[in-house]
PDB file of N, CA and C in Angstrom:
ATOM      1  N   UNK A   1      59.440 -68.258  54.627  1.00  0.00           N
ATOM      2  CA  UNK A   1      58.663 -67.436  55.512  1.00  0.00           C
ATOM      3  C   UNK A   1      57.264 -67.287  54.921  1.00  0.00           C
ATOM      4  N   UNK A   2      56.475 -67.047  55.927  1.00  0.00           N
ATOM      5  CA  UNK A   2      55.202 -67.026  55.357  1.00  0.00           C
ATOM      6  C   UNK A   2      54.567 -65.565  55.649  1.00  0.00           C
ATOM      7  N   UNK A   3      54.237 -64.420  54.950  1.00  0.00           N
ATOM      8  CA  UNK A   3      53.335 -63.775  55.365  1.00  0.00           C
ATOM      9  C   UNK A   3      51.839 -63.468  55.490  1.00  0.00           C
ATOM     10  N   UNK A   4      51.395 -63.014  56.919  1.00  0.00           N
ATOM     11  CA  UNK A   4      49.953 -63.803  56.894  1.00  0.00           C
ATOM     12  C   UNK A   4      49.271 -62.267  56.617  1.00  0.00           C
ATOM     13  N   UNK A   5      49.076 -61.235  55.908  1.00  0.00           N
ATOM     14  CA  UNK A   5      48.756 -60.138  55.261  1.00  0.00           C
ATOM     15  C   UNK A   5      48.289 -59.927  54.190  1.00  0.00           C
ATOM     16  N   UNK A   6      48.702 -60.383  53.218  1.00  0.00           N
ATOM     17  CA  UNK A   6      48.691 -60.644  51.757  1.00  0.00           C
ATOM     18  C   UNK A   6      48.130 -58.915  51.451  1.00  0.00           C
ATOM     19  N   UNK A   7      48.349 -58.153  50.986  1.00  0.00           N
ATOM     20  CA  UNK A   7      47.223 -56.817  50.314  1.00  0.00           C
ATOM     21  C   UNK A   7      46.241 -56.446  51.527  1.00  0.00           C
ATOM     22  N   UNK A   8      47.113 -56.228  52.738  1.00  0.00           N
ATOM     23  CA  UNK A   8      46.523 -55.976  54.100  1.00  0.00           C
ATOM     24  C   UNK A   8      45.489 -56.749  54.536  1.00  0.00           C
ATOM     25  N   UNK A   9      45.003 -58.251  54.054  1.00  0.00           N
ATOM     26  CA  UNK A   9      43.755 -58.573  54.000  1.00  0.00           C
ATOM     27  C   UNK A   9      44.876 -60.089  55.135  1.00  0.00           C
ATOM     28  N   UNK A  10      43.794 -59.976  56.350  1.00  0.00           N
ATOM     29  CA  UNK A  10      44.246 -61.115  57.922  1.00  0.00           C
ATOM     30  C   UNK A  10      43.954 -62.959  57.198  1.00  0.00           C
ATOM     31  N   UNK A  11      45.066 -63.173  57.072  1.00  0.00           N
ATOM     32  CA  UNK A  11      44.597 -64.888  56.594  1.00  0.00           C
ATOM     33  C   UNK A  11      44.704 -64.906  55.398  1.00  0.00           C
ATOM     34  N   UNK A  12      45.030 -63.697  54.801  1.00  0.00           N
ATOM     35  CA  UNK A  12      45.595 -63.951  53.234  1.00  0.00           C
ATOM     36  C   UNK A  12      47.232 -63.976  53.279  1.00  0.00           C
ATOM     37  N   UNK A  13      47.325 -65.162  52.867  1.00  0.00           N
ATOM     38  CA  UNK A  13      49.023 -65.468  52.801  1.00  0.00           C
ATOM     39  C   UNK A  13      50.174 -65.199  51.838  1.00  0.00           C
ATOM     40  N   UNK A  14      51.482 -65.062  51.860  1.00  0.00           N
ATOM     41  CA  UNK A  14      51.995 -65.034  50.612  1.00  0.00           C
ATOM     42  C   UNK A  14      53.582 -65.720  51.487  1.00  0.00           C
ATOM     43  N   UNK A  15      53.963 -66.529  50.624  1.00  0.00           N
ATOM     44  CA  UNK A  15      55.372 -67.327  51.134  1.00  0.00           C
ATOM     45  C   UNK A  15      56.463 -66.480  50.297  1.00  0.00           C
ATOM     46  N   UNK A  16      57.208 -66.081  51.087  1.00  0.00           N
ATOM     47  CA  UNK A  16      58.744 -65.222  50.602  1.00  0.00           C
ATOM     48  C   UNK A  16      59.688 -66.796  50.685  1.00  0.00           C
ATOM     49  N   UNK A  17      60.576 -66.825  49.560  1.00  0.00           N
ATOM     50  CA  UNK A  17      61.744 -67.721  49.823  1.00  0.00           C
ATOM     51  C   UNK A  17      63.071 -66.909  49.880  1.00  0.00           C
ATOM     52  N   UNK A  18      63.639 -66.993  50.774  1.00  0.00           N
ATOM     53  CA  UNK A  18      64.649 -65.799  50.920  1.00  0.00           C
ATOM     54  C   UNK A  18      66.186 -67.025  50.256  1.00  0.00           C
ATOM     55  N   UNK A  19      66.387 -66.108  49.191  1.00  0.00           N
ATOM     56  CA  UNK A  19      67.829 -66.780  48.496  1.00  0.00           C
ATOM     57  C   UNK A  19      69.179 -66.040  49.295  1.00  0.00           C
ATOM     58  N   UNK A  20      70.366 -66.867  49.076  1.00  0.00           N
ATOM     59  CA  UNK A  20      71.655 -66.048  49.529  1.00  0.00           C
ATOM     60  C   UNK A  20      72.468 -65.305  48.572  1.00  0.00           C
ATOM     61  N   UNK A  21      72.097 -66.218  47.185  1.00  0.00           N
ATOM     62  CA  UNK A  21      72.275 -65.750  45.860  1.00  0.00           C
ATOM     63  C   UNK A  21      71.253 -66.442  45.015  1.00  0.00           C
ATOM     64  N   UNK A  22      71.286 -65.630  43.973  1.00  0.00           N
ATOM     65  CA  UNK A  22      70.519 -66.387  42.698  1.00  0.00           C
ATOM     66  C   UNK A  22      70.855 -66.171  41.653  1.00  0.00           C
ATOM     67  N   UNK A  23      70.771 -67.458  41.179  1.00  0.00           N
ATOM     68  CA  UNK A  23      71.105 -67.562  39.640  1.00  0.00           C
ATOM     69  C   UNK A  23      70.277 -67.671  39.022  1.00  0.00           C
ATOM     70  N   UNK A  24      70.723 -66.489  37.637  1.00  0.00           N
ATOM     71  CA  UNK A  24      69.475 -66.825  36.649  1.00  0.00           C
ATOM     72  C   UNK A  24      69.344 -67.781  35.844  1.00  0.00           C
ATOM     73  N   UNK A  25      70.231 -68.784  35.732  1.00  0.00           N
ATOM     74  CA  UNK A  25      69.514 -69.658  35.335  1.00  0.00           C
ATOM     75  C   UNK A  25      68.506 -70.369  36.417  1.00  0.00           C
ATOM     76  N   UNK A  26      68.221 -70.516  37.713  1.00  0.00           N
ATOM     77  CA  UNK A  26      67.677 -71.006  38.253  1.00  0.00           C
ATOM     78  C   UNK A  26      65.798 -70.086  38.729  1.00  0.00           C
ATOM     79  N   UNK A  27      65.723 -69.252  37.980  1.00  0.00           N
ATOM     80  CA  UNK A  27      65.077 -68.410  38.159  1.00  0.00           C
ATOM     81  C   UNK A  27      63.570 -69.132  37.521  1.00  0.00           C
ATOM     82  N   UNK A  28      63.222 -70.104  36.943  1.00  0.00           N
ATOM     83  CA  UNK A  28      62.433 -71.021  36.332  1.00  0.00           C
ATOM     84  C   UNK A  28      61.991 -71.868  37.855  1.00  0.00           C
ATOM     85  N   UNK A  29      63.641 -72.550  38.280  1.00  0.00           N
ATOM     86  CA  UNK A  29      63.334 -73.643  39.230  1.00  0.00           C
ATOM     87  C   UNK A  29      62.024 -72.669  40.512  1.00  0.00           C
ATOM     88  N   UNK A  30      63.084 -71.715  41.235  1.00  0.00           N
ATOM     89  CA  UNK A  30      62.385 -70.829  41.793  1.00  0.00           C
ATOM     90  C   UNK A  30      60.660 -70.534  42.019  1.00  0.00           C
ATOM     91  N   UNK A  31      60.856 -70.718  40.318  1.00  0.00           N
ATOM     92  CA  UNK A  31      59.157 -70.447  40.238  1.00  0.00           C
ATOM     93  C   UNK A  31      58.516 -71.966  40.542  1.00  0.00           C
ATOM     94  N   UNK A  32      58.642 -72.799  40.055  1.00  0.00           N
ATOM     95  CA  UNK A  32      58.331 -74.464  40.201  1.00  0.00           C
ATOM     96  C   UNK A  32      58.126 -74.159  41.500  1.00  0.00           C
ATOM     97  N   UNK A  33      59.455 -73.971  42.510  1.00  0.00           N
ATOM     98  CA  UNK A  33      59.519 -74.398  44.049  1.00  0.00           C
ATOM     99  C   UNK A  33      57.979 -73.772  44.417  1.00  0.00           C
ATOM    100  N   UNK A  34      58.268 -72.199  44.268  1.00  0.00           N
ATOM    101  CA  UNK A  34      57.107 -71.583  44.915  1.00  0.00           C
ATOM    102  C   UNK A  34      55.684 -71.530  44.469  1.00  0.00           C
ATOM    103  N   UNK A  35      55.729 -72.280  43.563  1.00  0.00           N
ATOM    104  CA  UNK A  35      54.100 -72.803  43.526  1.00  0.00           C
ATOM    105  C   UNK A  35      53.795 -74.245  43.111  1.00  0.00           C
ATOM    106  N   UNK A  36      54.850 -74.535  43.931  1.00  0.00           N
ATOM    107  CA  UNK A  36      54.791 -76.637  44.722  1.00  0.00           C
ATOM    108  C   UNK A  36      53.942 -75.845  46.023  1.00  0.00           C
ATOM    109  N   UNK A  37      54.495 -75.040  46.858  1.00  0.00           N
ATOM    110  CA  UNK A  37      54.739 -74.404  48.335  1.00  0.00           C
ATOM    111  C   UNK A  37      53.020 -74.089  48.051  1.00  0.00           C
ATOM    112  N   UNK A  38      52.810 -73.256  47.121  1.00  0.00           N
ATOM    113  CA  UNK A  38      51.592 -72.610  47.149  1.00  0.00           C
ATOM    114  C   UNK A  38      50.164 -73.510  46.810  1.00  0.00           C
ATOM    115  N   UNK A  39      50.358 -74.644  46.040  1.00  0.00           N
ATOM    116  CA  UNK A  39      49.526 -75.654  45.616  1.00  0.00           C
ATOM    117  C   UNK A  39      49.014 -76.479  46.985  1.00  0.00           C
ATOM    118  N   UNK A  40      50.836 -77.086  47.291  1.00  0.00           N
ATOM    119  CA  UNK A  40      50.483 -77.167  48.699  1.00  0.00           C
ATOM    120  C   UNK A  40      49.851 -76.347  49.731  1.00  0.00           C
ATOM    121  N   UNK A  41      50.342 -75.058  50.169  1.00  0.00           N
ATOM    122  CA  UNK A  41      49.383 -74.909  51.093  1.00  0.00           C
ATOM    123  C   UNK A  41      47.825 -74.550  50.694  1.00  0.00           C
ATOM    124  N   UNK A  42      47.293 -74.570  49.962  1.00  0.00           N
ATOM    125  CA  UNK A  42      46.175 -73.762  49.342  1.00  0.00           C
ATOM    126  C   UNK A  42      45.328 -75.638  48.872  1.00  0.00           C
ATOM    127  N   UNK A  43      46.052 -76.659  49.103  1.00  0.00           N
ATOM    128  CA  UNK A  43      45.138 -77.716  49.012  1.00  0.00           C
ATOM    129  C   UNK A  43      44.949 -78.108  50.724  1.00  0.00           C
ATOM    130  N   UNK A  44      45.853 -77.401  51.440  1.00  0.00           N
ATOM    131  CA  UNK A  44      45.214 -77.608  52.919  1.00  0.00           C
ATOM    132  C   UNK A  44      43.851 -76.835  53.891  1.00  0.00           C
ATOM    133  N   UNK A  45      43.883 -76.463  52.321  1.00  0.00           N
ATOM    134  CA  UNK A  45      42.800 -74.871  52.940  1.00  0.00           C
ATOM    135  C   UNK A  45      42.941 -73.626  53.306  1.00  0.00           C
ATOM    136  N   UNK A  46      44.277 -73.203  53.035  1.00  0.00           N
ATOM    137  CA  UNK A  46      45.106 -71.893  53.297  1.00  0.00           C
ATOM    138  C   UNK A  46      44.225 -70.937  51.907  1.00  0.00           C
ATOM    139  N   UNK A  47      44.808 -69.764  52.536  1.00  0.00           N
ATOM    140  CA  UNK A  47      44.719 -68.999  51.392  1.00  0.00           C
ATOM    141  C   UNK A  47      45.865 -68.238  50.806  1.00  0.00           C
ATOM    142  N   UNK A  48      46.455 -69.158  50.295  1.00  0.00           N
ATOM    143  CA  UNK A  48      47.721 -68.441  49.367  1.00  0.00           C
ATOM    144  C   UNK A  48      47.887 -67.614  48.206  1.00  0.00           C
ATOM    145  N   UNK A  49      47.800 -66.439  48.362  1.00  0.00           N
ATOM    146  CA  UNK A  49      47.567 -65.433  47.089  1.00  0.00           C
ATOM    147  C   UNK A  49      48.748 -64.625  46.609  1.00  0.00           C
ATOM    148  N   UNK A  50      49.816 -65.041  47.219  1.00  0.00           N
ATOM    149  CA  UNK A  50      51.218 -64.576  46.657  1.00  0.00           C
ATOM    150  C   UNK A  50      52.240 -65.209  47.202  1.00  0.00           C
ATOM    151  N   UNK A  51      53.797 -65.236  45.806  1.00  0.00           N
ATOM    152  CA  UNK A  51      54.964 -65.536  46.341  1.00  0.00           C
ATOM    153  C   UNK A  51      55.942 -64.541  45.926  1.00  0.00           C
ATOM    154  N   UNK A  52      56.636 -64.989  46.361  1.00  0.00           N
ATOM    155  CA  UNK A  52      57.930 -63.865  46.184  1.00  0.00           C
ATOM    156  C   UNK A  52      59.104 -64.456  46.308  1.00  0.00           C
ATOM    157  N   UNK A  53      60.404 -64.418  45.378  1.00  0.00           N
ATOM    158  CA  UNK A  53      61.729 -64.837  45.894  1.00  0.00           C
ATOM    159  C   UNK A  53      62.135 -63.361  46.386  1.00  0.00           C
ATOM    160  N   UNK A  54      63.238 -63.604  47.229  1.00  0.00           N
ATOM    161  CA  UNK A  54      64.060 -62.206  48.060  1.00  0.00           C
ATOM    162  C   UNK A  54      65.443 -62.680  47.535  1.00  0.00           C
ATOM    163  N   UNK A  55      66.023 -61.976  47.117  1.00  0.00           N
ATOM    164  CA  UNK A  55      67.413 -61.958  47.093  1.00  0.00           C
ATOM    165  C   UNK A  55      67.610 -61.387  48.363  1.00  0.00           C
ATOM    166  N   UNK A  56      68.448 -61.780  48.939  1.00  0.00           N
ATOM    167  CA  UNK A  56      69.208 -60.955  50.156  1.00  0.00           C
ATOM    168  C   UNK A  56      70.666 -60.227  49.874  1.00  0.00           C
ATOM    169  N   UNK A  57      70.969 -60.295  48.906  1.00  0.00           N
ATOM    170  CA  UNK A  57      72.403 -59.495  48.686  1.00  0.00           C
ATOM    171  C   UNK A  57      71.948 -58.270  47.866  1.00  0.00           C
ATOM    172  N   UNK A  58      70.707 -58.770  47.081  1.00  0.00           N
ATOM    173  CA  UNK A  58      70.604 -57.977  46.268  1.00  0.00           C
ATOM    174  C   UNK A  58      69.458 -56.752  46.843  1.00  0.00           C
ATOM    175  N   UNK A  59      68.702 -57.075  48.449  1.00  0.00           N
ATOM    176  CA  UNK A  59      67.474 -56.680  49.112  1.00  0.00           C
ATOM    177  C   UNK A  59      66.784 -56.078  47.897  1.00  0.00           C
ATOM    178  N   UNK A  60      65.862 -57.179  47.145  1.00  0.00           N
ATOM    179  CA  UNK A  60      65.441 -57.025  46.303  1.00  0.00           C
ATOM    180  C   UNK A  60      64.598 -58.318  46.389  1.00  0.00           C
ATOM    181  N   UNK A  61      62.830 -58.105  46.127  1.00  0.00           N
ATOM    182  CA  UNK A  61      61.834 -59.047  45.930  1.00  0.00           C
ATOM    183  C   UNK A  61      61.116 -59.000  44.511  1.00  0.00           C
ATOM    184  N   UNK A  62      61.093 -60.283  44.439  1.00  0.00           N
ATOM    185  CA  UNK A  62      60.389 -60.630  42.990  1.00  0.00           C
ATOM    186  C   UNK A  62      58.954 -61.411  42.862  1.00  0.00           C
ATOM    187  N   UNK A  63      57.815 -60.866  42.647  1.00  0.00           N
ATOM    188  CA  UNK A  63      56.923 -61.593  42.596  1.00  0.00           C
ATOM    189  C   UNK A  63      56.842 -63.175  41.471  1.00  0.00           C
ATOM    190  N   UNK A  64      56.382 -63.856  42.339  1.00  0.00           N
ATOM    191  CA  UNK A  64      56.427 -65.534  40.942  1.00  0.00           C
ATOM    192  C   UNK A  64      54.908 -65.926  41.084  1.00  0.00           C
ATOM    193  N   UNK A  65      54.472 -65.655  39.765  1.00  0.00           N
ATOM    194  CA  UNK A  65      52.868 -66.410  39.363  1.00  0.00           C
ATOM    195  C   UNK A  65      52.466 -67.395  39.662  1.00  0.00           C
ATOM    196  N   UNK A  66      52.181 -67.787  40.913  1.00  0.00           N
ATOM    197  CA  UNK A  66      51.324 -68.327  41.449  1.00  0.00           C
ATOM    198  C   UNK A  66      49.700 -67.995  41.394  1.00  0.00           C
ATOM    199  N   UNK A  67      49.427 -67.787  40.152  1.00  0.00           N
ATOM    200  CA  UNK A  67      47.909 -67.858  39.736  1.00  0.00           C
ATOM    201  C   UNK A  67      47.272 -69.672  39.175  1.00  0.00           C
ATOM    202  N   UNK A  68      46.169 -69.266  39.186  1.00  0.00           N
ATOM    203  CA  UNK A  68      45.832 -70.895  39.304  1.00  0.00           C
ATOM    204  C   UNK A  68      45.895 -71.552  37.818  1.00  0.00           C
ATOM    205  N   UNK A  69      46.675 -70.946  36.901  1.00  0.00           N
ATOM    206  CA  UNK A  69      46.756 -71.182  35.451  1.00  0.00           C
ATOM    207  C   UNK A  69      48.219 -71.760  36.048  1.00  0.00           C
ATOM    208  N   UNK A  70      48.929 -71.268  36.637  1.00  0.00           N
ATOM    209  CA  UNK A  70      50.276 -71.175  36.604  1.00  0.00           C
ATOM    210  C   UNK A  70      50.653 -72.275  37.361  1.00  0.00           C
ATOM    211  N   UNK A  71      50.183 -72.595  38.750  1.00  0.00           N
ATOM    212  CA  UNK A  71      49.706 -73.786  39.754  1.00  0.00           C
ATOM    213  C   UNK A  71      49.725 -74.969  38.616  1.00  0.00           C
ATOM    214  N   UNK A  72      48.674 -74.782  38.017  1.00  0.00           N
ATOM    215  CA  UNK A  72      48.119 -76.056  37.219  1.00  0.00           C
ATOM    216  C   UNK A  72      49.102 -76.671  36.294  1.00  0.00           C
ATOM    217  N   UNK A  73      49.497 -75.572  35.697  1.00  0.00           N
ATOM    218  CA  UNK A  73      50.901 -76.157  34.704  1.00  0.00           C
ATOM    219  C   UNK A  73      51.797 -76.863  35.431  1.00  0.00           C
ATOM    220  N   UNK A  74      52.423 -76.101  36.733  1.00  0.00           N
ATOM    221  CA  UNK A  74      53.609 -76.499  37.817  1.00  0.00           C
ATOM    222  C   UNK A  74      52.748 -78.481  38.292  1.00  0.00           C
ATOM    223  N   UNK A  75      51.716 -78.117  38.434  1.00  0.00           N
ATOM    224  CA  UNK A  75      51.398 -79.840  38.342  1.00  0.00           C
ATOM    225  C   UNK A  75      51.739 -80.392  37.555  1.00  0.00           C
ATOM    226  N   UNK A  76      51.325 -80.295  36.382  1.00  0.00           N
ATOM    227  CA  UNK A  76      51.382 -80.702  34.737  1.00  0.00           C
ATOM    228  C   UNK A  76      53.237 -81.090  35.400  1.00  0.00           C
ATOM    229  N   UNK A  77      54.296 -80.337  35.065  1.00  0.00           N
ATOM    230  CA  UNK A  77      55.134 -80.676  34.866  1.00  0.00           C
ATOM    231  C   UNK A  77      55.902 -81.463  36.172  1.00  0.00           C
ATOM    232  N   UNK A  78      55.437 -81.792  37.497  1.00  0.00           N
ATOM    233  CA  UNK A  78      55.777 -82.440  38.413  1.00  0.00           C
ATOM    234  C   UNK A  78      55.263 -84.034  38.104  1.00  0.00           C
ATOM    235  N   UNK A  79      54.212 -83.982  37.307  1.00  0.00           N
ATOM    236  CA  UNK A  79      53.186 -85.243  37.102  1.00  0.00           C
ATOM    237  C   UNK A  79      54.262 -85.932  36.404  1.00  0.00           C
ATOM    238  N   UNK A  80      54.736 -84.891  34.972  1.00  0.00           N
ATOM    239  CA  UNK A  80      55.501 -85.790  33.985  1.00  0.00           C
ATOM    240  C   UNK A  80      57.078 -85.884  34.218  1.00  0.00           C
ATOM    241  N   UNK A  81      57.316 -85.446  35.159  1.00  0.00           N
ATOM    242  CA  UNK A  81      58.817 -85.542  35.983  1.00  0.00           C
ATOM    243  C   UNK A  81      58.320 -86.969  36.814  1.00  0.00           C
ATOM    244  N   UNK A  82      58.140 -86.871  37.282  1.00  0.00           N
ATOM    245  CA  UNK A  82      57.312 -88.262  38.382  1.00  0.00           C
ATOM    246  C   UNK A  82      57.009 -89.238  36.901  1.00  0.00           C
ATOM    247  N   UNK A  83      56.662 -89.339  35.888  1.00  0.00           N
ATOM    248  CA  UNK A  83      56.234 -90.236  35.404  1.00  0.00           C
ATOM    249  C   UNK A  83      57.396 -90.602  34.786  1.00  0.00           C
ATOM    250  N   UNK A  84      58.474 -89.657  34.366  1.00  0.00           N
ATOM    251  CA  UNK A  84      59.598 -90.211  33.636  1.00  0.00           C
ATOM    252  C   UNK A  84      60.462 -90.728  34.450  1.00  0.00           C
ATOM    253  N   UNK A  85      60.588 -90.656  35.660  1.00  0.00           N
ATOM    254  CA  UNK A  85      61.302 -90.973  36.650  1.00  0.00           C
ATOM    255  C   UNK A  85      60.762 -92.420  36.662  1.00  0.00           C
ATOM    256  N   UNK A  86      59.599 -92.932  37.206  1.00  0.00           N
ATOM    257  CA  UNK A  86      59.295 -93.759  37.204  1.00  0.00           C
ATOM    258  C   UNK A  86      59.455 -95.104  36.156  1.00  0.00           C
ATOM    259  N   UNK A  87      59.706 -94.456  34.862  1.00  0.00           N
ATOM    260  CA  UNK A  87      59.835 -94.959  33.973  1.00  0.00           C
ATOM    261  C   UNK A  87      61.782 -95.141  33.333  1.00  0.00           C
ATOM    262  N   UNK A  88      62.198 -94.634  34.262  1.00  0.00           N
ATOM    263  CA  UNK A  88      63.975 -94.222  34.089  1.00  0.00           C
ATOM    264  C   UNK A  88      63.922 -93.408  32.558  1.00  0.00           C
ATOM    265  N   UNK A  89      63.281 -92.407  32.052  1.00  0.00           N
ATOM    266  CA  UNK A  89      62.842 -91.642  30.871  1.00  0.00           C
ATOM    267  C   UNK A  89      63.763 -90.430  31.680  1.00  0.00           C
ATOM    268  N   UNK A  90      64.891 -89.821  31.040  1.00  0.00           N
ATOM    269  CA  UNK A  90      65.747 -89.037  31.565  1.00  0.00           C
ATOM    270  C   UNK A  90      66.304 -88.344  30.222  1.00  0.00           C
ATOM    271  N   UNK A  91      65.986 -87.079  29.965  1.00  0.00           N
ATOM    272  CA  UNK A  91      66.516 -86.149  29.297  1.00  0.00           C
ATOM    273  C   UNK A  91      67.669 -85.476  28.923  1.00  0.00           C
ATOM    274  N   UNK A  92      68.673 -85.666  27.978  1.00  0.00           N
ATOM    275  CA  UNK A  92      69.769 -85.431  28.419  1.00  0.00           C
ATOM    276  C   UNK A  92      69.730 -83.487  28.265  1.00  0.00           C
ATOM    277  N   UNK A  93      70.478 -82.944  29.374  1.00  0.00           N
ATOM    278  CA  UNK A  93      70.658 -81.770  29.229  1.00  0.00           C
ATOM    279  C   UNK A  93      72.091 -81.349  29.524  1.00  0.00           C
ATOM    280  N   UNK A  94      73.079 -81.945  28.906  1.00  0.00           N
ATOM    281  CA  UNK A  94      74.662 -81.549  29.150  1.00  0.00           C
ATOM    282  C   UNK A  94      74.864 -79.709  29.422  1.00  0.00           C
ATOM    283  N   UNK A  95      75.760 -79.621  29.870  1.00  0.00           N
ATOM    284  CA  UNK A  95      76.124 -78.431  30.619  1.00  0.00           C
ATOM    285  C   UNK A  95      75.374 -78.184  32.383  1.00  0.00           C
ATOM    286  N   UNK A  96      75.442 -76.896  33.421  1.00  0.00           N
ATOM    287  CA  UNK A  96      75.204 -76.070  33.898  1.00  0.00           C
ATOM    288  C   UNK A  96      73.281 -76.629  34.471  1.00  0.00           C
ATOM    289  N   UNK A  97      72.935 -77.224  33.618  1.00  0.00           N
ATOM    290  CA  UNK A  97      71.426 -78.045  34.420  1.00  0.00           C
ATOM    291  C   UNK A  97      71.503 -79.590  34.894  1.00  0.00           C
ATOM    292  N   UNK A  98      72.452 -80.205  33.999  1.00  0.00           N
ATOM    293  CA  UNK A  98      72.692 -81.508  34.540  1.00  0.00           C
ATOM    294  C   UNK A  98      73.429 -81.432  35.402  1.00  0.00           C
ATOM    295  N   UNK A  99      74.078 -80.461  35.783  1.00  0.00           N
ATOM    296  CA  UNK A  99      75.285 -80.804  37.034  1.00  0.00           C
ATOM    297  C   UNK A  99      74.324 -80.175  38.518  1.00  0.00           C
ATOM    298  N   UNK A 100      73.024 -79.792  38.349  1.00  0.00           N
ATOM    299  CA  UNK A 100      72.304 -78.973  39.476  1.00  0.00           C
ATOM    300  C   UNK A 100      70.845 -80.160  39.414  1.00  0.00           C
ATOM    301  N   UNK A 101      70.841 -81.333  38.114  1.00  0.00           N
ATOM    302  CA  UNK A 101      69.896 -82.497  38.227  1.00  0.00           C
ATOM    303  C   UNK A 101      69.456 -83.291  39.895  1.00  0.00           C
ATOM    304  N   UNK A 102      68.389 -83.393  39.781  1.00  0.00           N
ATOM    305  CA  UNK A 102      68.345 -84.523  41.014  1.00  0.00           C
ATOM    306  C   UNK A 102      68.452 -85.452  40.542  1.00  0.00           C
ATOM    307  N   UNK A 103      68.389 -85.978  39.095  1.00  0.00           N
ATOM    308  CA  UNK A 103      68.479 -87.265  38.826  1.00  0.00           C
ATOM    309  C   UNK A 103      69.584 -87.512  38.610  1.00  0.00           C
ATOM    310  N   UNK A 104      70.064 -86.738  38.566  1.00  0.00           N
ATOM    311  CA  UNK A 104      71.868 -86.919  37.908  1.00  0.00           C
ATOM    312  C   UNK A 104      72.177 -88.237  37.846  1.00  0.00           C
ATOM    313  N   UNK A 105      71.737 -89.003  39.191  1.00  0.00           N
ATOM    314  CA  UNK A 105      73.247 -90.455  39.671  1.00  0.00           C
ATOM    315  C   UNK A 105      72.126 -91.338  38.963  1.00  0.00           C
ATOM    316  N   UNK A 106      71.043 -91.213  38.653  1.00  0.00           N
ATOM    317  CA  UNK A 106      70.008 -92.638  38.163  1.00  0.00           C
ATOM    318  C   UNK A 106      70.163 -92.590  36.455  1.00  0.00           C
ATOM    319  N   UNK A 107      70.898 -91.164  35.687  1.00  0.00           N
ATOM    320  CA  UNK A 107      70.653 -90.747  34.306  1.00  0.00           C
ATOM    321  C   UNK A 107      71.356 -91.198  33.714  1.00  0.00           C
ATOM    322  N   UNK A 108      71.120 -92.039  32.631  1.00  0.00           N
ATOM    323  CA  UNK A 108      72.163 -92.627  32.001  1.00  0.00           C
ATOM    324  C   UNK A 108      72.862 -91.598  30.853  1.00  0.00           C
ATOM    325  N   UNK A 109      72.575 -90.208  30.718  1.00  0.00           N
ATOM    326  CA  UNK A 109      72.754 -89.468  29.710  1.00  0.00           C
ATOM    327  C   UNK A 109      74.304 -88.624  30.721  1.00  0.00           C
ATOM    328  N   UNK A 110      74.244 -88.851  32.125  1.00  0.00           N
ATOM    329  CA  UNK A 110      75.230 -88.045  33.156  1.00  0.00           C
ATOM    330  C   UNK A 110      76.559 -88.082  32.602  1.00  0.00           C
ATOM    331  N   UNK A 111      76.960 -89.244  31.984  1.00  0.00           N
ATOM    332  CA  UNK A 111      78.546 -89.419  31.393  1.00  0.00           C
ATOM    333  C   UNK A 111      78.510 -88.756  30.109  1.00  0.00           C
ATOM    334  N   UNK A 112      77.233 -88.473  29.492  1.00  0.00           N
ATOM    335  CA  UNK A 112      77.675 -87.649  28.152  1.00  0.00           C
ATOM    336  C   UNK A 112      77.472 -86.213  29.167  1.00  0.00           C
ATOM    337  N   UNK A 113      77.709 -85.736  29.602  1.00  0.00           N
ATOM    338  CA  UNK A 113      77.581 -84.251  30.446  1.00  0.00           C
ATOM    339  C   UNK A 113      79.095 -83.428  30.313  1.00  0.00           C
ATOM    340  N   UNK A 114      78.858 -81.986  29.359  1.00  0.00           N
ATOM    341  CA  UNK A 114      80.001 -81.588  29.436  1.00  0.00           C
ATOM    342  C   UNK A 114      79.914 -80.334  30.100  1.00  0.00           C
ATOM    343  N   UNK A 115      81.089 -79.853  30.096  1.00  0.00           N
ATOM    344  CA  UNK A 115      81.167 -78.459  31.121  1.00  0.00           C
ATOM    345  C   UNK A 115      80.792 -76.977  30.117  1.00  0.00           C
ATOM    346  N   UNK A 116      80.322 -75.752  30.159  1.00  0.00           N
ATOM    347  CA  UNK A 116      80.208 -75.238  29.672  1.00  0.00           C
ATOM    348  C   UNK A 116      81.797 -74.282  29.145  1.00  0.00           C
TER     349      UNK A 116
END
């Protein structure tokens, strides 16, 4: 969802991602997602000045730093995800992150993957 208000100000935006649950370990990814969302809209010419995850079980909102320090890093680490990919450069992380991987089926580290 997008709200177009931001700090009562018309055309200032802020994107809510509304979860069904959340996990904390995923509370990192979360932040990545919502300032991919915010990079993106704010290179279309938007003005994106806040995000927020919502828990919905928990009706509870969390602001995620989407400042332009924070943006810039979230590039930084999409650049070198994209570059290791490209390169089949795959990290092994056994347990609870490799089983939630997108690379999972291309990783040759997936068969050393144990359960927690």
């Amino acid at each position: 969802m997008i709200l177009d208000k931001e700090d009562g100000q018309i055309q200032s935006l802020a994107i809510v991602d509304y979860k069904t649950s959340t996990d904390p370990d995923g509370e990192a990814d979360y932040g990545l997602q919502l300032a991919i969302y915010t990079d993106g809209g704010r290179r279309e010419g938007l003005d994106v000045r806040a995000a927020y995850v919502h828990d919905l079980k928990a009706a509870d909102r969390q602001p995620v730093d989407v400042s332009g320090n924070a943006v810039l890093a979230t590039e930084q680490t999409v650049e070198c995800s994209v570059h290791d990919l490209r390169n089949r450069n795959f990290r092994s992380r056994p347990g609870r992150p490799c089983r939630r991987c997108d690379a999972r089926s291309l990783c040759r580290w997936a068969s050393a993957e144990t359960t927690p």
